[in-house]
C-alpha atoms as a PDB file:
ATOM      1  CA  UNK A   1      98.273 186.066  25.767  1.00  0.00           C
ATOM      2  CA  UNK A   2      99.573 184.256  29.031  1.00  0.00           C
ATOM      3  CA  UNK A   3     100.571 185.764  32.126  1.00  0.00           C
ATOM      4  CA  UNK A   4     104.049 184.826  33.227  1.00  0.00           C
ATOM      5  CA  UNK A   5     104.107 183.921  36.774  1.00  0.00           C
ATOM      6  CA  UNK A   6     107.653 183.561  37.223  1.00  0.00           C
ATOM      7  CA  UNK A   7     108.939 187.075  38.289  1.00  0.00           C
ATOM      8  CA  UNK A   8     106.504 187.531  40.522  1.00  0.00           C
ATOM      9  CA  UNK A   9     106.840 183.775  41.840  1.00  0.00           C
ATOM     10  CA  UNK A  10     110.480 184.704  42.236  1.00  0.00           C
ATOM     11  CA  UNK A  11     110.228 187.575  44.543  1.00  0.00           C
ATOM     12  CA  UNK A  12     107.909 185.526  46.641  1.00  0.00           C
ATOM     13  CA  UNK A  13     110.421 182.998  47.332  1.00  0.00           C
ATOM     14  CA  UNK A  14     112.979 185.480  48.166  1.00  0.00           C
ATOM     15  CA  UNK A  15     111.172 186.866  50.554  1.00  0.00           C
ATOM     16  CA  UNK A  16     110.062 183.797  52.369  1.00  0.00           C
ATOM     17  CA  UNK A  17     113.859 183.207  52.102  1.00  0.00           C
ATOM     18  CA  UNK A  18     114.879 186.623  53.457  1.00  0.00           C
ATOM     19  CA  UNK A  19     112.165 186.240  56.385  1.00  0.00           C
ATOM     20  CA  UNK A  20     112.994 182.546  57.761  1.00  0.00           C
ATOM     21  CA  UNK A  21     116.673 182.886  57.274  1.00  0.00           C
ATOM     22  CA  UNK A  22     118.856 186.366  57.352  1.00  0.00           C
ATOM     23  CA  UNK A  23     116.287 189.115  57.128  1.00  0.00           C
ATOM     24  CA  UNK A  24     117.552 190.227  53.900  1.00  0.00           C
ATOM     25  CA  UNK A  25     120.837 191.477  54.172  1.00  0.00           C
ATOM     26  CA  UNK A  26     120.858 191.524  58.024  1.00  0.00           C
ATOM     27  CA  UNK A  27     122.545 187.924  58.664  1.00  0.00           C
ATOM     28  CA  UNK A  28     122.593 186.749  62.052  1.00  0.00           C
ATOM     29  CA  UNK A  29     125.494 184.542  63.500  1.00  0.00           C
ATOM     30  CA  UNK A  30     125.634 182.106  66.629  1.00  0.00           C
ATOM     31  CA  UNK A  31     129.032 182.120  68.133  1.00  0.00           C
ATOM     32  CA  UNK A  32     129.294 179.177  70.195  1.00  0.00           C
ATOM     33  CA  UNK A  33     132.245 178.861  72.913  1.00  0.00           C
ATOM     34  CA  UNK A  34     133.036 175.546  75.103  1.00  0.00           C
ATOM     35  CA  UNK A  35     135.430 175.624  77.674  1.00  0.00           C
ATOM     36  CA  UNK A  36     137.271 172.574  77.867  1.00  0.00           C
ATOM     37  CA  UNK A  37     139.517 171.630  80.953  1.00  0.00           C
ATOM     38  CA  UNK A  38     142.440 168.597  81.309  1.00  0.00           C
ATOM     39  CA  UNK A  39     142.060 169.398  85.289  1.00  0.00           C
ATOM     40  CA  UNK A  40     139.024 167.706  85.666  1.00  0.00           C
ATOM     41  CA  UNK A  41     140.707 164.167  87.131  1.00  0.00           C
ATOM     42  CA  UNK A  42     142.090 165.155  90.564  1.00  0.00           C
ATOM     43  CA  UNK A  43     145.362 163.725  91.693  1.00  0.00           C
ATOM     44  CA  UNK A  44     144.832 160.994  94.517  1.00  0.00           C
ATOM     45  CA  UNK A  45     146.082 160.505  98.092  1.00  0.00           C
ATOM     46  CA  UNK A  46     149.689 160.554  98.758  1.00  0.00           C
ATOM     47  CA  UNK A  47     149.846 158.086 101.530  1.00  0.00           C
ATOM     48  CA  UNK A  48     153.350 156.610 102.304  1.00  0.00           C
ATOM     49  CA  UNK A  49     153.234 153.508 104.738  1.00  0.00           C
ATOM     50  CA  UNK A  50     156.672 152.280 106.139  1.00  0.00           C
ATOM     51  CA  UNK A  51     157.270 148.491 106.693  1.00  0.00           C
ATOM     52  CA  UNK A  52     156.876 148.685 110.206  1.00  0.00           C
ATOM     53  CA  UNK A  53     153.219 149.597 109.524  1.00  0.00           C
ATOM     54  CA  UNK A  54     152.942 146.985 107.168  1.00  0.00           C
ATOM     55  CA  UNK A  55     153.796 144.677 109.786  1.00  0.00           C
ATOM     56  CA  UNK A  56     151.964 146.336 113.070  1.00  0.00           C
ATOM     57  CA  UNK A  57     148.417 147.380 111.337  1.00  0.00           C
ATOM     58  CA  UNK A  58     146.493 144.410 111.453  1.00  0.00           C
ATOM     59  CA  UNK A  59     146.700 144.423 115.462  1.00  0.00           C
ATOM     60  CA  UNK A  60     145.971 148.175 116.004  1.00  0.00           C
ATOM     61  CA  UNK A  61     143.414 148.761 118.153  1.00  0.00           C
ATOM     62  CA  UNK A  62     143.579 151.629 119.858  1.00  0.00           C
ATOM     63  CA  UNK A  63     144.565 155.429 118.505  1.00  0.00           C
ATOM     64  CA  UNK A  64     144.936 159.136 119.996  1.00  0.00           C
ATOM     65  CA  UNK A  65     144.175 161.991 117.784  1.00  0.00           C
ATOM     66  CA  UNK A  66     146.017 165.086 118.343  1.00  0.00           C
ATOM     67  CA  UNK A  67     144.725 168.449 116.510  1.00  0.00           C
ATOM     68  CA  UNK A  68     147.511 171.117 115.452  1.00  0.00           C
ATOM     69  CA  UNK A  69     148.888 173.561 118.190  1.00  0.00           C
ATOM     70  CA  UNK A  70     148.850 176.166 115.910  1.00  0.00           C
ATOM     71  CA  UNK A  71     148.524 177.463 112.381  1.00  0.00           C
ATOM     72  CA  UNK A  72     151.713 177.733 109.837  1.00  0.00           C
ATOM     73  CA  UNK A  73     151.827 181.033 107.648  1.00  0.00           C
ATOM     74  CA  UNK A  74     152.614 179.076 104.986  1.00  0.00           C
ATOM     75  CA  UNK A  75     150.252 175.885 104.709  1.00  0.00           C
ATOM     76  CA  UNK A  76     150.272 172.332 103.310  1.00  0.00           C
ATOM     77  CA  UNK A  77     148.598 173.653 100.310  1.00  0.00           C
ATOM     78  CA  UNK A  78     150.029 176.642  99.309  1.00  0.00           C
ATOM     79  CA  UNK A  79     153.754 175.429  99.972  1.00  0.00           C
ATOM     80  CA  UNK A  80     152.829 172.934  97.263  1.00  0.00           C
ATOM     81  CA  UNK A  81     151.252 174.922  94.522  1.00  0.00           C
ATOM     82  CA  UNK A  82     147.909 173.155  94.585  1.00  0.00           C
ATOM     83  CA  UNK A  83     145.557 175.486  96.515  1.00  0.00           C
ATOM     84  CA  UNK A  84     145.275 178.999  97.439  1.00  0.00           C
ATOM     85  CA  UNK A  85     144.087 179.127 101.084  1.00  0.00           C
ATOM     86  CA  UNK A  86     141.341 180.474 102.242  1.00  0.00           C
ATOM     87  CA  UNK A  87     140.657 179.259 105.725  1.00  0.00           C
ATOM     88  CA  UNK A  88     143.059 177.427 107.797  1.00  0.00           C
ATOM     89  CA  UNK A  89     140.198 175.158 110.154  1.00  0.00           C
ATOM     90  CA  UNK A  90     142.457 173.724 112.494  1.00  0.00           C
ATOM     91  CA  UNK A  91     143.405 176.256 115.849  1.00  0.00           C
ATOM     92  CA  UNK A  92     143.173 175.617 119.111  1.00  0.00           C
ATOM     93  CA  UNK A  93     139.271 174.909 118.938  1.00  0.00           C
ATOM     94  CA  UNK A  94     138.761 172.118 116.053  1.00  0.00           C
ATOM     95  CA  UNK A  95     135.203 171.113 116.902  1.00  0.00           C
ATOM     96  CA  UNK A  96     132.806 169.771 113.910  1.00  0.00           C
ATOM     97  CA  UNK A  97     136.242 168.977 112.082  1.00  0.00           C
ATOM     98  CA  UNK A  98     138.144 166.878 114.827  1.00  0.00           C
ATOM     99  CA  UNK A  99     134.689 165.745 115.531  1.00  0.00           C
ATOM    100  CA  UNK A 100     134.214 164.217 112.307  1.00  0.00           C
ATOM    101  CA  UNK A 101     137.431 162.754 112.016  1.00  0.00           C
ATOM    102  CA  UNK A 102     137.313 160.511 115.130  1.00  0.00           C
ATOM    103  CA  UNK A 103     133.338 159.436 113.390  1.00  0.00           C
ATOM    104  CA  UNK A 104     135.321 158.358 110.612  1.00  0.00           C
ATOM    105  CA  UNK A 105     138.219 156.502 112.450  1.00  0.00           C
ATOM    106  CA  UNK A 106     135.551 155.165 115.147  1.00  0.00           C
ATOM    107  CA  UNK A 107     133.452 153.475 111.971  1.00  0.00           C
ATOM    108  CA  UNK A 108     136.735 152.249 110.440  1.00  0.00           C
ATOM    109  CA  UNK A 109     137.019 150.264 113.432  1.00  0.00           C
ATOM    110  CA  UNK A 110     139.409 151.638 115.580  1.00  0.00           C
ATOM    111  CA  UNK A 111     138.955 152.165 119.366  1.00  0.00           C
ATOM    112  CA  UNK A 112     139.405 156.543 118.960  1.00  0.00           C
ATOM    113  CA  UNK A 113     140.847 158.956 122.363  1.00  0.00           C
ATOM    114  CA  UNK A 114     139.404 162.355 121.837  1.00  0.00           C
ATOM    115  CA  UNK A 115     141.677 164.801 120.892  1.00  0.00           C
ATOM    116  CA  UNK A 116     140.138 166.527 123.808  1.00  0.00           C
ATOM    117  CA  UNK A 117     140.846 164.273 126.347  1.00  0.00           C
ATOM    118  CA  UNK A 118     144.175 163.957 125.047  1.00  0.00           C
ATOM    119  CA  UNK A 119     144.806 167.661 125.065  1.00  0.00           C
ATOM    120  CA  UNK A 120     143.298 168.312 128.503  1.00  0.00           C
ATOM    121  CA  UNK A 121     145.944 165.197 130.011  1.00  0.00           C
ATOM    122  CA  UNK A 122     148.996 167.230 127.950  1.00  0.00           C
ATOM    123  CA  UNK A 123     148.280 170.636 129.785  1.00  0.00           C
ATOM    124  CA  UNK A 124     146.937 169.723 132.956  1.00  0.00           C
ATOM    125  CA  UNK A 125     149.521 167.214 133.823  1.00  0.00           C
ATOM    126  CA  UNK A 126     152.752 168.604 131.526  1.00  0.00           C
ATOM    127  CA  UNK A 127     153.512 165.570 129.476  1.00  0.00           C
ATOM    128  CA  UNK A 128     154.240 164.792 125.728  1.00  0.00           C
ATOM    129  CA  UNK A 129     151.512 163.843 123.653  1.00  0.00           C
ATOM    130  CA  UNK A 130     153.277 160.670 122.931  1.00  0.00           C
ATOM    131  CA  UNK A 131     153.724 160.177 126.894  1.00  0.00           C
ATOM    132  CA  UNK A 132     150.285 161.052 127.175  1.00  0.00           C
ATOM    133  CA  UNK A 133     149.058 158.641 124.775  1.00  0.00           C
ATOM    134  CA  UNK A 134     150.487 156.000 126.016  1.00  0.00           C
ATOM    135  CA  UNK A 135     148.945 156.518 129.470  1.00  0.00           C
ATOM    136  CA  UNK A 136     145.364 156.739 128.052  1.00  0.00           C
ATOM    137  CA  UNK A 137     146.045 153.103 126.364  1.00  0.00           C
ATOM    138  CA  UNK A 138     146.853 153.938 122.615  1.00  0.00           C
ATOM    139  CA  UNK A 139     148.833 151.901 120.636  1.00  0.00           C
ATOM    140  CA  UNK A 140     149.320 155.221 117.212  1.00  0.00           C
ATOM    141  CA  UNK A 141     148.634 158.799 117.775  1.00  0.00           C
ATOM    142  CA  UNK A 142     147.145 160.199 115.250  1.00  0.00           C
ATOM    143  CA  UNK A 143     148.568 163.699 114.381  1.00  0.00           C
ATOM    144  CA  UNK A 144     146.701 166.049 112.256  1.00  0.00           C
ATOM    145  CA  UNK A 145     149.595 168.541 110.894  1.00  0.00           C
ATOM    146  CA  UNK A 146     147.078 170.581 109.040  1.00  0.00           C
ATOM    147  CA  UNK A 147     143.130 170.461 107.639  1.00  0.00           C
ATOM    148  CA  UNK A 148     142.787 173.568 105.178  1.00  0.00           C
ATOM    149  CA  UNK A 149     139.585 175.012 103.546  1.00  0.00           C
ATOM    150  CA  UNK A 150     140.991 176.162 100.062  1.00  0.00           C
ATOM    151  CA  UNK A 151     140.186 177.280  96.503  1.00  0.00           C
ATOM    152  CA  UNK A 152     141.793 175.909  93.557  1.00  0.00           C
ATOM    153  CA  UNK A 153     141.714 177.489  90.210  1.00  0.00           C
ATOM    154  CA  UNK A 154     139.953 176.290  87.402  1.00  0.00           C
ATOM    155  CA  UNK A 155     141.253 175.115  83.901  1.00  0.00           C
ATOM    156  CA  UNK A 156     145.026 174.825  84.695  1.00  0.00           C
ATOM    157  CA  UNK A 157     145.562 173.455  81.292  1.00  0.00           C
ATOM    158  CA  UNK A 158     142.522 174.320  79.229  1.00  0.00           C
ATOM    159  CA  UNK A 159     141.451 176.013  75.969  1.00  0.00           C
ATOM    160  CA  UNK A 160     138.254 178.205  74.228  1.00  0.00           C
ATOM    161  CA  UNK A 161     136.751 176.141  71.523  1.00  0.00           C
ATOM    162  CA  UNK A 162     135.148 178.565  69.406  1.00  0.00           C
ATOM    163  CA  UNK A 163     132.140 178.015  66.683  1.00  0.00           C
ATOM    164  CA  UNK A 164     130.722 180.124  64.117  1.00  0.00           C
ATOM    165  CA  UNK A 165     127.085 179.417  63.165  1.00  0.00           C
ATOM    166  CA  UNK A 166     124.231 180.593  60.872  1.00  0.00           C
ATOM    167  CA  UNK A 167     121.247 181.934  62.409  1.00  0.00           C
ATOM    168  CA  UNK A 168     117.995 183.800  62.947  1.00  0.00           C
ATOM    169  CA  UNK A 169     116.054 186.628  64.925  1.00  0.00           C
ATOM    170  CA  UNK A 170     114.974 183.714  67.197  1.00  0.00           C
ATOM    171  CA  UNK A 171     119.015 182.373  68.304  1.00  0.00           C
ATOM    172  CA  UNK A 172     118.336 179.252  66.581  1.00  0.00           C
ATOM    173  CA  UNK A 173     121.784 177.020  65.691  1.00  0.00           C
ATOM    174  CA  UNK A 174     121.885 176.276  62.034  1.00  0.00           C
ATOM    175  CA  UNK A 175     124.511 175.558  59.458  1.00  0.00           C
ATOM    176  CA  UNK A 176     127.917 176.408  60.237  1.00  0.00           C
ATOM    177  CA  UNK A 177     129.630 179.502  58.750  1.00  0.00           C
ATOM    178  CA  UNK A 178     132.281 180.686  57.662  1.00  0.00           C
ATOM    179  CA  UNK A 179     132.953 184.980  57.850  1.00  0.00           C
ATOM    180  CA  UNK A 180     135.699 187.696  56.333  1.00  0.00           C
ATOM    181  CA  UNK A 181     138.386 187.732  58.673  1.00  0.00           C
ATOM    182  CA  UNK A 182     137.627 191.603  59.778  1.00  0.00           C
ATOM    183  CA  UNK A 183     133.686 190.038  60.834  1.00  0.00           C
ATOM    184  CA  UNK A 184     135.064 186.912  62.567  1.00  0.00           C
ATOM    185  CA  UNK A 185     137.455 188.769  65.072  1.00  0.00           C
ATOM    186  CA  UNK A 186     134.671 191.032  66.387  1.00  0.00           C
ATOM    187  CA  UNK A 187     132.363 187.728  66.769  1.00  0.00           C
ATOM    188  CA  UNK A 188     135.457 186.763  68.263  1.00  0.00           C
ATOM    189  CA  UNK A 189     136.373 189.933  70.823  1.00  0.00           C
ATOM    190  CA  UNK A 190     132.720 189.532  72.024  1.00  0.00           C
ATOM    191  CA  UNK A 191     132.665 186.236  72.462  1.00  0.00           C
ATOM    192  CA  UNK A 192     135.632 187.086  75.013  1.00  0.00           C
ATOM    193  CA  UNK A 193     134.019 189.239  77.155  1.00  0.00           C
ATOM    194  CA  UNK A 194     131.872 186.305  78.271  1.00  0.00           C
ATOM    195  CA  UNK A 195     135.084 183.842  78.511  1.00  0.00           C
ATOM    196  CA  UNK A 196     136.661 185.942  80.623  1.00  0.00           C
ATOM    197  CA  UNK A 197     133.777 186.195  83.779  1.00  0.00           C
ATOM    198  CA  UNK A 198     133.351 181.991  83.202  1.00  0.00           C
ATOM    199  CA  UNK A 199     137.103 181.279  82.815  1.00  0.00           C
ATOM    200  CA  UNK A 200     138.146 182.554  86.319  1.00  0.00           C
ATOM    201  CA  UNK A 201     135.466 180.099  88.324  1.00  0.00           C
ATOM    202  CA  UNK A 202     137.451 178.596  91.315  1.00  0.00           C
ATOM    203  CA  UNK A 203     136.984 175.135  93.181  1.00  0.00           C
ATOM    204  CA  UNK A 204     136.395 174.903  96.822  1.00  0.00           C
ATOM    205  CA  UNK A 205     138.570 172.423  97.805  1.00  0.00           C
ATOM    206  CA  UNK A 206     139.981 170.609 101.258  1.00  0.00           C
ATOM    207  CA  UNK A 207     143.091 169.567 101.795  1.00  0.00           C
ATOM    208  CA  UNK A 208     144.017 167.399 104.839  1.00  0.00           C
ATOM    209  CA  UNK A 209     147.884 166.601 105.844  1.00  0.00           C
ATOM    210  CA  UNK A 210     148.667 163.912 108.290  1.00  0.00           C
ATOM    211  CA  UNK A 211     150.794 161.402 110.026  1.00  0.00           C
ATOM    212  CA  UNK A 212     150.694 158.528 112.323  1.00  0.00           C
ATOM    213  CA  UNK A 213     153.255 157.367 115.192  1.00  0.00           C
ATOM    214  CA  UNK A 214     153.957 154.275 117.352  1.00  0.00           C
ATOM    215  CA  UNK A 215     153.193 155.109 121.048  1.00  0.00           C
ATOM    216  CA  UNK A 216     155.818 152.515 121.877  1.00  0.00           C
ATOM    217  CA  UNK A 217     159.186 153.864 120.375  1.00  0.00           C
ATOM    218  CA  UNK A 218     157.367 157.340 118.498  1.00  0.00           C
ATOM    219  CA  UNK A 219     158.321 156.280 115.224  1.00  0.00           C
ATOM    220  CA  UNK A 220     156.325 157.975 112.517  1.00  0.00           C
ATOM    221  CA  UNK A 221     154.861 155.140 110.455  1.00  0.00           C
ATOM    222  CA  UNK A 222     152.234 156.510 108.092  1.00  0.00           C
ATOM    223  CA  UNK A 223     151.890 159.897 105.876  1.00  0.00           C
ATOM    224  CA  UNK A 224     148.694 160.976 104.263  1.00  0.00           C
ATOM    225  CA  UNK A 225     147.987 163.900 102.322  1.00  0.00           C
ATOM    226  CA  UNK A 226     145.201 165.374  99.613  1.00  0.00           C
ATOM    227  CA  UNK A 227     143.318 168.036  98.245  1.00  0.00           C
ATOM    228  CA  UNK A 228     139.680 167.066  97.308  1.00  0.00           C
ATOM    229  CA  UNK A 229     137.893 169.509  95.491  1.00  0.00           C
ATOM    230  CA  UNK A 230     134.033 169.854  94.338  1.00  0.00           C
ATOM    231  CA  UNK A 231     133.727 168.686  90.616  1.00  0.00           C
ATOM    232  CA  UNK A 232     132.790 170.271  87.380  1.00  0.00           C
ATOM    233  CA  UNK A 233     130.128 167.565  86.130  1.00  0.00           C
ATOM    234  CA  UNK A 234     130.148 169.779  82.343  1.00  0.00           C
ATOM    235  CA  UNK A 235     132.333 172.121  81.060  1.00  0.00           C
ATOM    236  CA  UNK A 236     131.405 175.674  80.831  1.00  0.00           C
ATOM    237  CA  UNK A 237     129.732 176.877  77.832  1.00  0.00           C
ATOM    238  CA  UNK A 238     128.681 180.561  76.142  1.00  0.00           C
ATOM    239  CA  UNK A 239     127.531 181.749  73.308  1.00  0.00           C
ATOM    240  CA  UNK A 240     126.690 185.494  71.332  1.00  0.00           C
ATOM    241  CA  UNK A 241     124.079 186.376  69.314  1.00  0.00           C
ATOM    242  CA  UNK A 242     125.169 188.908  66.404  1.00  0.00           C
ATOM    243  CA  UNK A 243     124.143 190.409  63.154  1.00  0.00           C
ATOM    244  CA  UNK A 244     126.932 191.433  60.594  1.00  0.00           C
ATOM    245  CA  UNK A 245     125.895 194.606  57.756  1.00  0.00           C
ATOM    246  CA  UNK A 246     128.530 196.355  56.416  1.00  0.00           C
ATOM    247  CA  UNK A 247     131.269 194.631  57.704  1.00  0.00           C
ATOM    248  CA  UNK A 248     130.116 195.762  61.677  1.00  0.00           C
ATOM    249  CA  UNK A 249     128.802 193.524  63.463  1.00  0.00           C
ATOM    250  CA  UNK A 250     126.979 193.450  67.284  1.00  0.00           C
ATOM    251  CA  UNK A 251     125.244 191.965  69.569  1.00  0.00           C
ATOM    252  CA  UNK A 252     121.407 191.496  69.784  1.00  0.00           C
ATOM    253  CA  UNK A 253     119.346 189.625  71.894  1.00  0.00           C
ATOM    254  CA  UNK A 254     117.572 186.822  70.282  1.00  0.00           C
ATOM    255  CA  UNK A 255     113.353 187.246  69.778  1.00  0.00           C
ATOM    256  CA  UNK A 256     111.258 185.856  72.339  1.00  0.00           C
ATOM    257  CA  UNK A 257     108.823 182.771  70.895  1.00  0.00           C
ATOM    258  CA  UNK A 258     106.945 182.815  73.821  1.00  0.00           C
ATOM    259  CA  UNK A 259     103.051 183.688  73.665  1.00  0.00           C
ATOM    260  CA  UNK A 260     102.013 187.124  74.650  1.00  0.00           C
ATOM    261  CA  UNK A 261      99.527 187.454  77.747  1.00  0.00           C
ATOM    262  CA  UNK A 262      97.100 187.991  75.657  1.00  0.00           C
ATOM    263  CA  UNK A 263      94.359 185.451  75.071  1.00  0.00           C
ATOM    264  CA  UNK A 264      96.935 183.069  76.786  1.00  0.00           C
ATOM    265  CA  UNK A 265      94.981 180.834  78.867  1.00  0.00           C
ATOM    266  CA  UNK A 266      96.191 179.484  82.448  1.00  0.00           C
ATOM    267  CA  UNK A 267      94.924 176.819  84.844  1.00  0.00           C
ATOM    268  CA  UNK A 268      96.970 177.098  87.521  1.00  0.00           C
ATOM    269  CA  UNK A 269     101.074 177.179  88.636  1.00  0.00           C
ATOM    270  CA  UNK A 270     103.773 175.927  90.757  1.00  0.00           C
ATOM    271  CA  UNK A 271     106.499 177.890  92.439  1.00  0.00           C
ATOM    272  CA  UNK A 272     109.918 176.184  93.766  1.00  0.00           C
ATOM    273  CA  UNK A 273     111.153 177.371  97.148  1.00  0.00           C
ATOM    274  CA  UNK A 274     114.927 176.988  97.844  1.00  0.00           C
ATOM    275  CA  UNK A 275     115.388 176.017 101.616  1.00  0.00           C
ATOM    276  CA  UNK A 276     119.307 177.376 101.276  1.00  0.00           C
ATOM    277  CA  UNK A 277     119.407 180.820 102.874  1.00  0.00           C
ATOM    278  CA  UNK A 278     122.600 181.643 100.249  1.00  0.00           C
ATOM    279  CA  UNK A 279     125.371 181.444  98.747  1.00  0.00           C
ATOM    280  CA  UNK A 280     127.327 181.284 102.134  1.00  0.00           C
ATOM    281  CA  UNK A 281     125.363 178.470 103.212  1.00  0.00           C
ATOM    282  CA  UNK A 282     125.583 176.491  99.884  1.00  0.00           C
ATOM    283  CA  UNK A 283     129.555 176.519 100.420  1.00  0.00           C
ATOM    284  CA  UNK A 284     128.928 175.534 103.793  1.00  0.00           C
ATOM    285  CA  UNK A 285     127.077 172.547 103.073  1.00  0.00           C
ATOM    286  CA  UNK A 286     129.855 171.696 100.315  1.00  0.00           C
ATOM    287  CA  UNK A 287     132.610 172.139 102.381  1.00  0.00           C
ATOM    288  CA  UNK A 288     131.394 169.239 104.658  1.00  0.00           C
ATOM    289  CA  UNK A 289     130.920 167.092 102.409  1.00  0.00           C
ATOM    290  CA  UNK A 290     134.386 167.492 100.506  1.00  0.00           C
ATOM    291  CA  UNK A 291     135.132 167.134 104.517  1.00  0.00           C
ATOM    292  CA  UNK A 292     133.514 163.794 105.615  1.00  0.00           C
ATOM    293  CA  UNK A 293     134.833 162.721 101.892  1.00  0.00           C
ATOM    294  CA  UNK A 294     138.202 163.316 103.102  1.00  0.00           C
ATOM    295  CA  UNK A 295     138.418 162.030 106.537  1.00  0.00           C
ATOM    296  CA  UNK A 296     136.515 159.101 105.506  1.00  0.00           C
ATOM    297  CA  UNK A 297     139.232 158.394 102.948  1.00  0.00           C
ATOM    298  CA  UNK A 298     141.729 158.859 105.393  1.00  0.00           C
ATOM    299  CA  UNK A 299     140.383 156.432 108.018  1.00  0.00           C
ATOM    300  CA  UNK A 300     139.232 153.799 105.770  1.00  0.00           C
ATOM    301  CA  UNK A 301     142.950 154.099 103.789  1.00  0.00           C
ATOM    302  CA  UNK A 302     144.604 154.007 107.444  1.00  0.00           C
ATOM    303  CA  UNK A 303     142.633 150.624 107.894  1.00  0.00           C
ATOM    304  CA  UNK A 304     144.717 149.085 105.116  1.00  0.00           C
ATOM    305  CA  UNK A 305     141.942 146.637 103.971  1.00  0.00           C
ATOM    306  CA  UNK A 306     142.875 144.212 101.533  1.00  0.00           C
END
């Protein structure tokens, strides 16, 4: 009489089935959510150049800057919609920012009056800044209306692309599923408890409003405005880990594959130091660059090279 080996052959499979799949009758689910933005192309410059510049340009030489007298409650920025300020840089003392804006004109090629010099001549000696100008040898000042530090909000026009996925203990992303409605909108309100912390991310941005006059007869001959903001290289991503029984599902945390301590052998490590004291500092070091990015544009755009 023969054995039959095909019961027992049976439950075998099922359970190597049960263990490298869904843990028999526990499934587990991947839910996968991509944020995906339409904002990620910032608008350019708005520069507007009047004929008179068109014609006078080439044989400019010579330019005073003037910094803002004082601060508008409403600035350039928010009056427009683009930016929520958050710093307003230019007062009375404009130092690393007026400082970098004459570096930028100076390379361009211009022959630049410090805004200080300027300034000091206006007070001391009661005069226009046009008046003033003129008497120091410039042939444009150069007025800086407003230089904001700003945020701008992330996503303007964006959307949650959600994905449901089959899964294991382990996290893993496998073949994509499909759930009862009453499962897939509790994936689905946990999923959006992570959206919601990722979805409000905000920008630092700078926006810089200006204008150019002739010293001769004070007619404004050149506008330049824009808000530059850091970019989002990728677009933010989450994802939940969940098993489903009964029609309840929750979230677990997916099982470590790393090897325990023990009998784990080691020959040596490496440890990175970060030289950026924090946060603070980081947006520091990005707001001058979004800075130098700007001015530089603005000098270079002033130039009017062909």
């Amino acid at each position: 009489m023969k054995s039959d080996f095909r019961p027992m052959f049976a439950m075998f499979t099922m359970v190597i089935s049960c263990s490298v799949l869904t843990a028999c009758g526990t499934p587990y689910y991947l839910v996968t959510s991509d944020f995906m933005t339409s904002d990620n192309r910032e608008a350019p410059p708005e520069i507007v150049e009047s004929q008179t510049y068109l014609s006078v340009i080439p044989n400019i030489k010579s330019l005073a800057v003037k910094a803002p007298e004082g601060c508008a409650n409403e600035t350039a920025a928010e009056s427009s919609g683009e930016a929520v300020g958050q710093d307003v840089l230019l007062k009375t003392t404009c130092g690393i920012e007026m400082a970098e804006l004459e570096r930028a004109l100076t390379k361009a090629g211009f022959q630049v009056i410090s805004w200080k010099v300027l300034q000091n001549k206006v007070l001391k000696e009661e005069m226009t800044p046009q008046t003033a100008s003129k008497e120091l040898g410039a042939e444009v000042l150069f007025q800086i209306n407003s230089l904001e530090r700003s945020l701008v909000q992330t996503g303007q026009d964006a959307r949650w692309e959600r994905r449901f996925y089959e899964s294991n203990d382990q996290g893993e992303q496998l073949d994509p599923a499909s759930l009862p409605a009453k499962e897939g909108e509790q994936l689905i309100l946990q999923i959006k408890e992570k959206e919601s912390s990722l979805s409000q991310q905000e920008r630092l941005s700078v926006t810089i409003n200006a204008s150019a006059s002739l010293v001769e007869t004070a007619e404004t001959l050149w506008f330049y405005e824009w808000t530059h903001a850091e970019t989002r290289e990728e677009d933010t991503a989450t994802h939940v880990l969940a098993t489903c029984k009964d029609g309840e599902c929750r979230e677990t945390s997916a099982k470590s594959t790393e090897q325990s301590d023990e009998g784990r052998l080691v020959s040596g490590s490496s440890e990175a130091i970060s030289k950026q004291k924090n946060v603070k500092d980081q947006q520091n070091a990005l707001y001058h660059t979004l800075l130098r990015d700007v001015v530089t544009d603005l000098a270079t755009s002033f130039k009017h090279e062909s």
